[in-house]
Protein backbone atom coordinates (compact mmCIF):
# COMPACT_ATOMS: atom_id res chain seq x y z
CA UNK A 1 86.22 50.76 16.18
CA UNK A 2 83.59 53.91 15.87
CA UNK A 3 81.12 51.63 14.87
CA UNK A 4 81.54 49.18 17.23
CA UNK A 5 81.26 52.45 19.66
CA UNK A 6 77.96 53.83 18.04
CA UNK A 7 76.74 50.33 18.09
CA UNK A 8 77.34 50.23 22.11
CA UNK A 9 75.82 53.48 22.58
CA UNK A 10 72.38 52.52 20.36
CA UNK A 11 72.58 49.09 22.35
CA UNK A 12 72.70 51.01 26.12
CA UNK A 13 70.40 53.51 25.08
CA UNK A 14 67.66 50.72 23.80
CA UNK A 15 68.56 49.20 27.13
CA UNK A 16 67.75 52.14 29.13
CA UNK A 17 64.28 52.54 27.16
CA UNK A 18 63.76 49.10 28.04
CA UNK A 19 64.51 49.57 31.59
CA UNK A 20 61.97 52.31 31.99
CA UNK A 21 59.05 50.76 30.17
CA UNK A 22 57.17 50.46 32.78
CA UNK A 23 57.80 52.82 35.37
CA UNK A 24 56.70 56.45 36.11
CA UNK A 25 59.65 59.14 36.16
CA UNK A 26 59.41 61.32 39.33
CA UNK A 27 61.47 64.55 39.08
CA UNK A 28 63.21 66.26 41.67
CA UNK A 29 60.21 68.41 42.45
CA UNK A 30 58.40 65.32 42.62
CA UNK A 31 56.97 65.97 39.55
CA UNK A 32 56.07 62.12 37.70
CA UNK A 33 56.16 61.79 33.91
CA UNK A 34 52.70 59.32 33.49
CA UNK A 35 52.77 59.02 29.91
CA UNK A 36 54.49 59.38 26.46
CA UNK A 37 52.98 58.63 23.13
CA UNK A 38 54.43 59.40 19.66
CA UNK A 39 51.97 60.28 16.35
CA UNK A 40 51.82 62.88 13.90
CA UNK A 41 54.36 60.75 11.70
CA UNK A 42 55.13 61.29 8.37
CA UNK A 43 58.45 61.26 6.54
CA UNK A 44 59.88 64.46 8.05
CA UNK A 45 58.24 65.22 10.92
CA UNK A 46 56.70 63.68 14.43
CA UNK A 47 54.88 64.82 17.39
CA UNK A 48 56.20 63.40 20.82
CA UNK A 49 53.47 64.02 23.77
CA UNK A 50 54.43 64.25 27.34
CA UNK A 51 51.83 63.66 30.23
CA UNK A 52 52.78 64.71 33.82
CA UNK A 53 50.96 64.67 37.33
CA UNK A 54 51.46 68.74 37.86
CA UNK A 55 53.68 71.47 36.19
CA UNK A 56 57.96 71.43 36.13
CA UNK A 57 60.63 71.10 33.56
CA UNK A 58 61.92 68.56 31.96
CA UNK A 59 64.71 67.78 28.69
CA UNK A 60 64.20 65.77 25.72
CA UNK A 61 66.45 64.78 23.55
CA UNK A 62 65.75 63.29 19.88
CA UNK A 63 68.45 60.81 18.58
CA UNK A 64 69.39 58.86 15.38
CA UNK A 65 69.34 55.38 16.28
CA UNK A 66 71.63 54.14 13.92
CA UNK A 67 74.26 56.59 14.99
CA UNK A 68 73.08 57.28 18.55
CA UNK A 69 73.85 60.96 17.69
CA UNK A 70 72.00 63.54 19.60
CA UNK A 71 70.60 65.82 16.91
CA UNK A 72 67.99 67.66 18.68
CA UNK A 73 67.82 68.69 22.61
CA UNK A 74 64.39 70.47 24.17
CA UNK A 75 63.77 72.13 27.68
CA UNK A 76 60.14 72.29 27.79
CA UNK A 77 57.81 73.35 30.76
CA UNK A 78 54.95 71.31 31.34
CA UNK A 79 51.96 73.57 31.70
CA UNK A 80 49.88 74.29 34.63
CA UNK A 81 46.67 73.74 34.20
CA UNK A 82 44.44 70.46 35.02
CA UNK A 83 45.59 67.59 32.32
CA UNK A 84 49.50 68.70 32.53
CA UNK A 85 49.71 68.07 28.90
CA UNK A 86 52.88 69.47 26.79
CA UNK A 87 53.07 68.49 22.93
CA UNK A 88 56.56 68.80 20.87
CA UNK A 89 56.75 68.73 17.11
CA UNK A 90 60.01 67.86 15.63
CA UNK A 91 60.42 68.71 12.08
CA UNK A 92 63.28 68.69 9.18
CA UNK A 93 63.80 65.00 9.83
CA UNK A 94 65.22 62.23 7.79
CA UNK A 95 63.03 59.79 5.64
CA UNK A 96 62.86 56.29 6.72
CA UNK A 97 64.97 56.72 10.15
CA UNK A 98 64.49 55.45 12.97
CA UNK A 99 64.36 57.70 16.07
CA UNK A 100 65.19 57.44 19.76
CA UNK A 101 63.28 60.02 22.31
CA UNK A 102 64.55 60.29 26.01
CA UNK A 103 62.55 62.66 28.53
CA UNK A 104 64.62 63.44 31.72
CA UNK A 105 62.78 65.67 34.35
CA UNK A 106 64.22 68.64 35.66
CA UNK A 107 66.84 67.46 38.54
CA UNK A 108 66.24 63.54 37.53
CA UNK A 109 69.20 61.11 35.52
CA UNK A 110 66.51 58.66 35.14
CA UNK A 111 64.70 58.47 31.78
CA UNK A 112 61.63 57.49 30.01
CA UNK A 113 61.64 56.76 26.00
CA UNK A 114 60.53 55.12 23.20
CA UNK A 115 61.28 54.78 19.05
CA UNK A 116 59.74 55.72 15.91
CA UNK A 117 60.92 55.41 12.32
CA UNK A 118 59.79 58.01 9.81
CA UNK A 119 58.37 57.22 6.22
CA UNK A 120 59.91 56.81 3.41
CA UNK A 121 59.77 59.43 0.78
CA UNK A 122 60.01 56.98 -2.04
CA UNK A 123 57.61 53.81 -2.83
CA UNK A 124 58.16 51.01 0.26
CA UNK A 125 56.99 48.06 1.98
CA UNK A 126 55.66 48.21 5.61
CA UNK A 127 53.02 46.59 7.80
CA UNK A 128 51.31 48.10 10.34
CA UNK A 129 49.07 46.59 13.15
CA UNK A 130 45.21 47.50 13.60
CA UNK A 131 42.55 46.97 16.21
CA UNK A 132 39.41 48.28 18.57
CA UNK A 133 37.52 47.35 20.96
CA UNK A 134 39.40 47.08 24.95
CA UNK A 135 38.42 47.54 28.62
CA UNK A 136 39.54 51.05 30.18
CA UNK A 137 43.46 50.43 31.26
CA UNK A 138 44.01 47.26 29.26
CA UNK A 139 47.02 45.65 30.39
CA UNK A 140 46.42 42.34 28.29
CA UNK A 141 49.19 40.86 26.64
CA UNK A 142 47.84 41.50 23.35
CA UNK A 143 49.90 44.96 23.09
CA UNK A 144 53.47 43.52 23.91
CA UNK A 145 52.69 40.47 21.14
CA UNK A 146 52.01 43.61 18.60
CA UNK A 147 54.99 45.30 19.73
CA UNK A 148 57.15 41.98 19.40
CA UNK A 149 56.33 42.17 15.47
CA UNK A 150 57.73 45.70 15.00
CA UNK A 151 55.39 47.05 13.02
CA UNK A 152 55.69 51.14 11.11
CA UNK A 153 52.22 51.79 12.99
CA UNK A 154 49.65 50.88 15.03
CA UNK A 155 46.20 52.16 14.24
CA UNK A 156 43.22 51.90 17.22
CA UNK A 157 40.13 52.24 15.17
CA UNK A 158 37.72 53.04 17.93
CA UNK A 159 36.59 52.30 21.63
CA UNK A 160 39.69 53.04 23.27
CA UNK A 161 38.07 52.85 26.20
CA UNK A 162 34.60 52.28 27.88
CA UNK A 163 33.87 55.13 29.69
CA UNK A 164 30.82 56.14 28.08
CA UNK A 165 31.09 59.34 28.98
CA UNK A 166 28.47 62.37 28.82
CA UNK A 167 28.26 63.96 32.24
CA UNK A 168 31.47 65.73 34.24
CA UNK A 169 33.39 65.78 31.19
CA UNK A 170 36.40 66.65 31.07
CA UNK A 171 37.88 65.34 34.12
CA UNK A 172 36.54 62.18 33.02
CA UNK A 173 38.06 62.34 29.57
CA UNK A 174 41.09 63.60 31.82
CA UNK A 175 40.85 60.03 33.79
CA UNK A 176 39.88 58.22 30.92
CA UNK A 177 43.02 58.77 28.64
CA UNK A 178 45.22 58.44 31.83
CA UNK A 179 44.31 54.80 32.54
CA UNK A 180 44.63 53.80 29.00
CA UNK A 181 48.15 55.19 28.29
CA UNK A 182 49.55 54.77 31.65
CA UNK A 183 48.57 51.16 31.64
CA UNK A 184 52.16 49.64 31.58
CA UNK A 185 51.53 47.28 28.49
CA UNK A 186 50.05 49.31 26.56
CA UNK A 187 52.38 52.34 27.27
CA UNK A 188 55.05 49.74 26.34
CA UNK A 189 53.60 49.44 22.81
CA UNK A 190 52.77 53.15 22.20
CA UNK A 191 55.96 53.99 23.13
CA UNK A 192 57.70 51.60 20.65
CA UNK A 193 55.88 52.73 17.31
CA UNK A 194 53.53 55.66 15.73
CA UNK A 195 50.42 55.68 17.74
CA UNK A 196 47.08 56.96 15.37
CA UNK A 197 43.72 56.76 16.36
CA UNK A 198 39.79 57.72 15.28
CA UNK A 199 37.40 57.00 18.00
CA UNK A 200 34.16 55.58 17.84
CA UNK A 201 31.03 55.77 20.27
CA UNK A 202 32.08 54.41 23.58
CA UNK A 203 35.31 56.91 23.55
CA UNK A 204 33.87 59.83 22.13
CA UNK A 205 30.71 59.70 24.27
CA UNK A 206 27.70 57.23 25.19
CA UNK A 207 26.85 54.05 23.45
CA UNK A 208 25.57 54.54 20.03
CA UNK A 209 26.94 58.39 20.46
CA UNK A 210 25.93 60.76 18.09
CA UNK A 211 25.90 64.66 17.52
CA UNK A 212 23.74 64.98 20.52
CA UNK A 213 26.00 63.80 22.95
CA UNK A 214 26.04 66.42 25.89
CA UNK A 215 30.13 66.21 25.70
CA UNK A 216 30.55 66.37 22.63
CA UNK A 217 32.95 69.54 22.54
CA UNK A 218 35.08 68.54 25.75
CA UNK A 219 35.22 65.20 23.87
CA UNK A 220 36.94 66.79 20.86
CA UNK A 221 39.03 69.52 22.97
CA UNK A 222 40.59 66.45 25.31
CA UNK A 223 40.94 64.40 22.05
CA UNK A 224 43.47 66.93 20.87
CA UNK A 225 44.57 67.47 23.86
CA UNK A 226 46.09 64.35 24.43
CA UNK A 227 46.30 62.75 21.21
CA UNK A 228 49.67 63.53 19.49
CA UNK A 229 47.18 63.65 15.97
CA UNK A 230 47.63 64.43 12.32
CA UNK A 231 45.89 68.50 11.33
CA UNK A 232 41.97 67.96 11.75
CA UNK A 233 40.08 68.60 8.48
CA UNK A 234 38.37 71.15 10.50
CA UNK A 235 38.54 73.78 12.95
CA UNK A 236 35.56 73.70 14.28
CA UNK A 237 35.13 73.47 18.41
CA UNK A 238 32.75 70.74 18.06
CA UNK A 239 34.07 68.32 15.57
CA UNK A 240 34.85 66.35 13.05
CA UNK A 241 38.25 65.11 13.77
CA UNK A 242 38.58 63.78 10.30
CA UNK A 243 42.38 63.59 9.42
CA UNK A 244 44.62 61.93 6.81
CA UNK A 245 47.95 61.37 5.72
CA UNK A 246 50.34 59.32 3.71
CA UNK A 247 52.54 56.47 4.13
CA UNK A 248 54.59 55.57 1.07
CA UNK A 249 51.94 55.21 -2.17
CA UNK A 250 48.87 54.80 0.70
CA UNK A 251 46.87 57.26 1.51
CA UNK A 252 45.09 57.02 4.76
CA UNK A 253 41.69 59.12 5.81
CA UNK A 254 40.32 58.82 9.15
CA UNK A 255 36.35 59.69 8.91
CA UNK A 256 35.21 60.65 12.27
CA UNK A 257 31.53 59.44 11.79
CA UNK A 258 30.20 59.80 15.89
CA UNK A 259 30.58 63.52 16.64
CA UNK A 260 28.48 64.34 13.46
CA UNK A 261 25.99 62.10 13.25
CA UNK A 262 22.52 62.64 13.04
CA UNK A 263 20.20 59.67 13.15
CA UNK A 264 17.15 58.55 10.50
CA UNK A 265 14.03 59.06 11.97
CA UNK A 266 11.59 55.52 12.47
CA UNK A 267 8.07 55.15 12.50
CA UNK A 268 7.60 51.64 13.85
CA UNK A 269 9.73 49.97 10.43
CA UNK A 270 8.99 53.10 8.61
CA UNK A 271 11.93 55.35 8.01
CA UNK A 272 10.12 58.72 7.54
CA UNK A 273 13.79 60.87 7.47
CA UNK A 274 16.81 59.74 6.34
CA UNK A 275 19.92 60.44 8.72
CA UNK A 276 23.54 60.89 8.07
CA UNK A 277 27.39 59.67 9.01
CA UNK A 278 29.04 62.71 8.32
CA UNK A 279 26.52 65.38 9.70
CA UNK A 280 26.99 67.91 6.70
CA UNK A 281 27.45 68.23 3.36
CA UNK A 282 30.73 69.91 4.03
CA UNK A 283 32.40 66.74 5.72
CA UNK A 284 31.06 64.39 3.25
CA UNK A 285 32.77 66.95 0.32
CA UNK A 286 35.48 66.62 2.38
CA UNK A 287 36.15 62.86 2.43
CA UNK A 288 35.31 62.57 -1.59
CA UNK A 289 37.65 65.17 -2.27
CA UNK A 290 40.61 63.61 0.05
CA UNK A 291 40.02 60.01 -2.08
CA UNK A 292 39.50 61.55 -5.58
CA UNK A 293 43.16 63.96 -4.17
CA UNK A 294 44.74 60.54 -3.32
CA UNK A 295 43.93 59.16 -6.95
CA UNK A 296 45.30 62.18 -9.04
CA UNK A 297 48.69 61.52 -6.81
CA UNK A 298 48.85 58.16 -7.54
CA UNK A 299 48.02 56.42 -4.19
CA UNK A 300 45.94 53.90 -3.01
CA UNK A 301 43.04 54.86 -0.26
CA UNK A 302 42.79 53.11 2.99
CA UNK A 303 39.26 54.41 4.39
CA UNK A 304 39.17 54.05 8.49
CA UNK A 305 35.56 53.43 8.59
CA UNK A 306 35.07 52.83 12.86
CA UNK A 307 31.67 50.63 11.79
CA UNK A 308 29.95 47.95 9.51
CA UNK A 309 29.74 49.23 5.78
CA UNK A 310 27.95 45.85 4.54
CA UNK A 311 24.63 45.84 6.65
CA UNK A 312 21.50 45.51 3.97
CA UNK A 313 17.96 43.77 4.40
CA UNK A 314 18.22 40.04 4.07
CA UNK A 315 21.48 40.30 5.99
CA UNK A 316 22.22 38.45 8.98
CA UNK A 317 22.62 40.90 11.32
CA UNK A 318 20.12 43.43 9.87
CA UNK A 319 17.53 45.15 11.75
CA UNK A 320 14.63 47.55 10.04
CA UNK A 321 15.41 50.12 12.32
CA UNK A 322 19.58 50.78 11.32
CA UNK A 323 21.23 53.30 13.25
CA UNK A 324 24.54 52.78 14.23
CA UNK A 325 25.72 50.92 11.10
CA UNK A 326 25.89 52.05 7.61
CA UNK A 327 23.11 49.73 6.77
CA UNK A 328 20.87 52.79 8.46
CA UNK A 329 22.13 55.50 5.81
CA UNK A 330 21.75 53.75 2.27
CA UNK A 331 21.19 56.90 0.60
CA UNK A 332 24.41 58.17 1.90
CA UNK A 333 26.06 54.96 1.10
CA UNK A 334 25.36 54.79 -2.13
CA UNK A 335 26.54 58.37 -2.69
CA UNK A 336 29.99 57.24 -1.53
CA UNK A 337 29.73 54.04 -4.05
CA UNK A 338 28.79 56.06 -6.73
CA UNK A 339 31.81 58.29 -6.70
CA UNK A 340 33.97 55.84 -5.91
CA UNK A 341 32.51 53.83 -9.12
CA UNK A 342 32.65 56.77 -11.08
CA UNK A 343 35.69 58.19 -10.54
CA UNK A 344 37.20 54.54 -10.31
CA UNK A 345 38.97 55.06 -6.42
CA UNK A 346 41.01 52.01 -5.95
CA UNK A 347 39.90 51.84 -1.73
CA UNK A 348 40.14 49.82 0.83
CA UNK A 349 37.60 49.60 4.41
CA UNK A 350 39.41 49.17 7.66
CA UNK A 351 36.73 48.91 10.53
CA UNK A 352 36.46 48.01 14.03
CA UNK A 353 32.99 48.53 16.21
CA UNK A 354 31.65 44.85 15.87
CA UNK A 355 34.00 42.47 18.16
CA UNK A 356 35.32 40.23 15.46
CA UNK A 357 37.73 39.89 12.70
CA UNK A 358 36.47 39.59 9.33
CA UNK A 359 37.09 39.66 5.70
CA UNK A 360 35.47 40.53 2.33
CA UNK A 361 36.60 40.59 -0.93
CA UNK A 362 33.70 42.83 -2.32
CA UNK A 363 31.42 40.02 -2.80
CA UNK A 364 28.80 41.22 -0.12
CA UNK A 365 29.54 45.21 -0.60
CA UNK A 366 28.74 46.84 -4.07
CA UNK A 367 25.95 49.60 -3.43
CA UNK A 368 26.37 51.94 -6.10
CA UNK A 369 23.43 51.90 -8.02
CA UNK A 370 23.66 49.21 -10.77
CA UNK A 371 26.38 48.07 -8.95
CA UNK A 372 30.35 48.40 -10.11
CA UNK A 373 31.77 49.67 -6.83
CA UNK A 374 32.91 46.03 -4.75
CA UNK A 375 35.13 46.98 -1.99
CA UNK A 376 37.02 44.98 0.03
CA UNK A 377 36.83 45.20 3.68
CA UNK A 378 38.76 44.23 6.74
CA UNK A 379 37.50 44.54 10.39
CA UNK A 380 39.31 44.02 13.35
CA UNK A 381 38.46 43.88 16.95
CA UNK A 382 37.93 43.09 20.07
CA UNK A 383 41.21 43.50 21.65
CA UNK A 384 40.27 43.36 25.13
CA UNK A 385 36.70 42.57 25.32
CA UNK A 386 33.90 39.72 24.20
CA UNK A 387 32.75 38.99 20.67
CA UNK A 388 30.61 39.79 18.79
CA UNK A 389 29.16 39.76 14.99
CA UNK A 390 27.45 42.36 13.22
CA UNK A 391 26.33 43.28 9.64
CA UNK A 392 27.80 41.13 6.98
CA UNK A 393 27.75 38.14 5.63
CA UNK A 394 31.45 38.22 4.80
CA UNK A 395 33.23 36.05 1.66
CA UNK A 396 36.33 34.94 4.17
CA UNK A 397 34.07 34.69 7.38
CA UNK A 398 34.50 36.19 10.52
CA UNK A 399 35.52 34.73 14.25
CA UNK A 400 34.23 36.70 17.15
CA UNK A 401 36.64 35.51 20.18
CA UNK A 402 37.84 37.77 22.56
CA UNK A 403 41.55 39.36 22.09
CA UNK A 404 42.34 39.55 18.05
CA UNK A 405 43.87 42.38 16.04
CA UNK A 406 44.66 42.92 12.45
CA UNK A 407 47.72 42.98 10.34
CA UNK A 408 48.43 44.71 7.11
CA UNK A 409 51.21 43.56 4.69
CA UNK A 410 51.99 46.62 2.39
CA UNK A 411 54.17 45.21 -0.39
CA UNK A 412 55.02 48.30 -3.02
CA UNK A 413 58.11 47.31 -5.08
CA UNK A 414 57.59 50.81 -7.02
CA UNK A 415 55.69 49.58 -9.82
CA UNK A 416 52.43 49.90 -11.76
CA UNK A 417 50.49 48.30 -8.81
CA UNK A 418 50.55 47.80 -4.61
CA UNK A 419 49.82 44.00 -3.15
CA UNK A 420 48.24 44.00 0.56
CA UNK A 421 47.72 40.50 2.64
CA UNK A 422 45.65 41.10 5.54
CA UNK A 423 46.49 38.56 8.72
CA UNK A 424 43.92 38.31 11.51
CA UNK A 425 46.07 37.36 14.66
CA UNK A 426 44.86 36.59 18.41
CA UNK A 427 46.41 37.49 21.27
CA UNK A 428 49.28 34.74 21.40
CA UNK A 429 50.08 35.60 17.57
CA UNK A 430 48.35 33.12 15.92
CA UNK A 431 46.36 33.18 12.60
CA UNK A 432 42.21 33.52 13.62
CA UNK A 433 40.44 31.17 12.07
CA UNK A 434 36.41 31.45 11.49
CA UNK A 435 34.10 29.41 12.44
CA UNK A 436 34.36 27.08 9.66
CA UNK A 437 37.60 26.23 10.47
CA UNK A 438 39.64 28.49 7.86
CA UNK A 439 42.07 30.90 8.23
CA UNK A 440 40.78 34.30 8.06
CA UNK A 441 43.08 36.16 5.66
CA UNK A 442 43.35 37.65 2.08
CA UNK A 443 46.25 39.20 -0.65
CA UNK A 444 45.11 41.16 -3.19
CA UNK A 445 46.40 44.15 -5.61
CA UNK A 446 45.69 47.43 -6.47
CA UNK A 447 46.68 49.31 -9.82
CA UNK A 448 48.00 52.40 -9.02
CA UNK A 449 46.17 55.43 -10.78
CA UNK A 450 47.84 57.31 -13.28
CA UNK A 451 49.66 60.98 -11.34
CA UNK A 452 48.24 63.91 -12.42
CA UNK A 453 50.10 67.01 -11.69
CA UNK A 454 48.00 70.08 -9.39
């Protein structure tokens, strides 16, 4: 009988979340909740962030889904000032549980939610869902067909929105993230699963932004303002927003590569200074250090790379004047390669950027010098806008129609190595195929690297 009770109580609450997917909360004082997103995930802690139109009070209560028992309750003020931004962080949780959040304003009985399940602290299996690339306020169908396959995550690598932003800014980064999360789709999806995020140029500033973009620290200050966001590498006011974390026997680093970047210098064909991705020697240390710190724990490295890695003369996309793709920073490059040959990294490339989905095995992608660094390579993109192809080629091909995301397939059994298959989907859920008629998709292993203790 109590379970049939706690089932009842899970099954109204998920009905009440479902009921308010779509709708703003207004408060007594008229106060309206516009936006919740969840991030910051791991396996005992999560970040739940609350956007309102102007200051008040509202409640928020955490609950285990399984039991439907209220184990945490919150009266939080919303701030005044002009974004109306209040972050929570909810620590000493339970591995591998999934949560329920409710957010009442002050004076209000109605409710706005959503779910998240914490990591495991063991070795698991898990997908998550990937993508870039959409118009400012998407509300294509493309996000509920994600949230439909209940994924652990969903990771935008880049282009959030369009804005292009680098005048005014920060009431435009203010407007900017308030269309995109208050669009009722994709506020459905972000409110059903971890939402983590690296920008890329159109969301962090310009086109083709780099370290000289004019917003460049209101671009960073309203990214962690509103993003609920795993601990930057860095402090700085300015950038990076680098981050990592783990799920399971995966390691994850984000490489912010836009608010650092300082482009090679062209004479006609000529490149008479080399640039770089990561701005300073610092960052780069940084992101060698996180991968080599993933190997001596024993994990696998999934490197968020926001644009083309394979881009090299003779390509078909490549242009003698590279810029905005790694095929512009060989030296740099090759660096990466080298350690990751040396040091034998088993790594991964996750990208967005170019509209498209497409696949490599390594085949196209070994520039250490001699060669012995292939890595495989999966971008993903454009959710909500046209297609395109860049850089490559690329061993599995690539399709460049409009609204298509990636899926990951984690499969780690707790043995010597991880399997991954790698899904491109369109919008309806259906596997892309490229434009020779073959579905785009790959499985592969990894041997896990041998532990060894700090």
């Amino acid at each position: 009988m109590a379970y049939i009770l706690r089932y009842c109580l899970v099954f109204c609450i998920s009905i009440l979340i479902s009921c308010n997917a779509q709708k703003k909360i207004v408060s007594a004082n008229n106060q309206t909740i516009e936006y919740v997103l969840c991030g910051n995930v791991t396996k005992d802690m999560a970040t739940i962030s609350i956007k309102a139109d102007k200051p008040g009070k509202c409640k928020l209560n955490l609950i285990e889904s399984q039991t439907g028992q209220i184990i945490k309750t919150k009266s939080l003020s919303v701030p005044d000032n002009p974004d109306f931004i209040i972050k929570e962080n909810f620590t000493g949780l339970k591995p591998n549980t999934k949560y329920t959040y409710q957010i009442f304003p002050e004076g209000n009985s109605s409710m706005l939610g959503g779910n998240f399940t914490t990591f495991s602290d063991k070795p698991f299996s898990y997908t998550f869902a990937f993508g870039s690339c959409m118009e400012t306020g998407s509300n294509s169908d493309i996000f509920l067909k994600i949230k439909e396959e209940d994924h652990l995550f969903f990771l935008q690598g880049g282009d959030l929105h369009y804005e292009n932003i680098d005048s005014n800014c920060t009431p435009r980064f203010n407007e900017a993230y308030k269309r995109t999360f208050a669009s009722p789709n994709q506020s459905s999806l972000y409110r059903s699963l971890p939402f983590v995020y690296m920008w890329d140029d159109h969301d962090f500033g310009p086109n083709n932004a780099d370290a000289t973009n004019p917003c460049r620290k209101e671009s960073v200050e309203a990214y962690h303002t509103h993003i609920p966001h795993y601990p930057f590498a860095f402090s700085d006011k300015e950038g990076p927003i680098s981050q990592s974390f783990s799920a399971g026997r995966v390691m994850f680093i984000l490489t912010d590569i836009r608010s650092q970047k300082v482009r090679p210098v062209y004479n006609e064909c000529e490149r008479l200074k080399t640039g770089t991705n990561f701005g300073s020697e610092a960052h780069l240390i940084w992101f060698l250090e996180s991968m080599l710190k993933a190997k001596n724990e024993g994990k696998i490295v999934a490197w968020i790379s926001s644009y083309s890695w394979v881009n090299a003369p003779g390509g078909p996309n490549y242009k003698c004047k590279e810029s905005d793709n790694w095929g512009g920073y060989p030296e740099e490059r090759q660096r990466i390669a080298n350690f990751i040959k040396e040091h034998q990294i088993p790594v991964f490339i996750l990208s967005g950027d170019a509209h498209m989905v497409a696949m490599d095995d390594g085949t196209h992608r070994d520039y250490a010098e001699n060669g012995g660094a292939p890595i495989r390579v999966f971008h993903a993109a454009a959710l909500d806008r046209y297609g395109s192809y860049k850089g490559g080629p690329y061993s599995h091909g690539y399709s460049k129609e409009p609204g298509q995301y990636g899926v990951v397939e984690v499969i780690d059994e707790g043995k010597e190595t991880i399997c991954f298959k790698w899904f491109g989907k369109s919008k309806t859920g259906q596997k892309v195929i490229n434009t020779e008629g073959k579905e785009i998709s790959m499985e592969f292993c990894l041997k896990i690297p041998i532990y060894k203790a700090p």
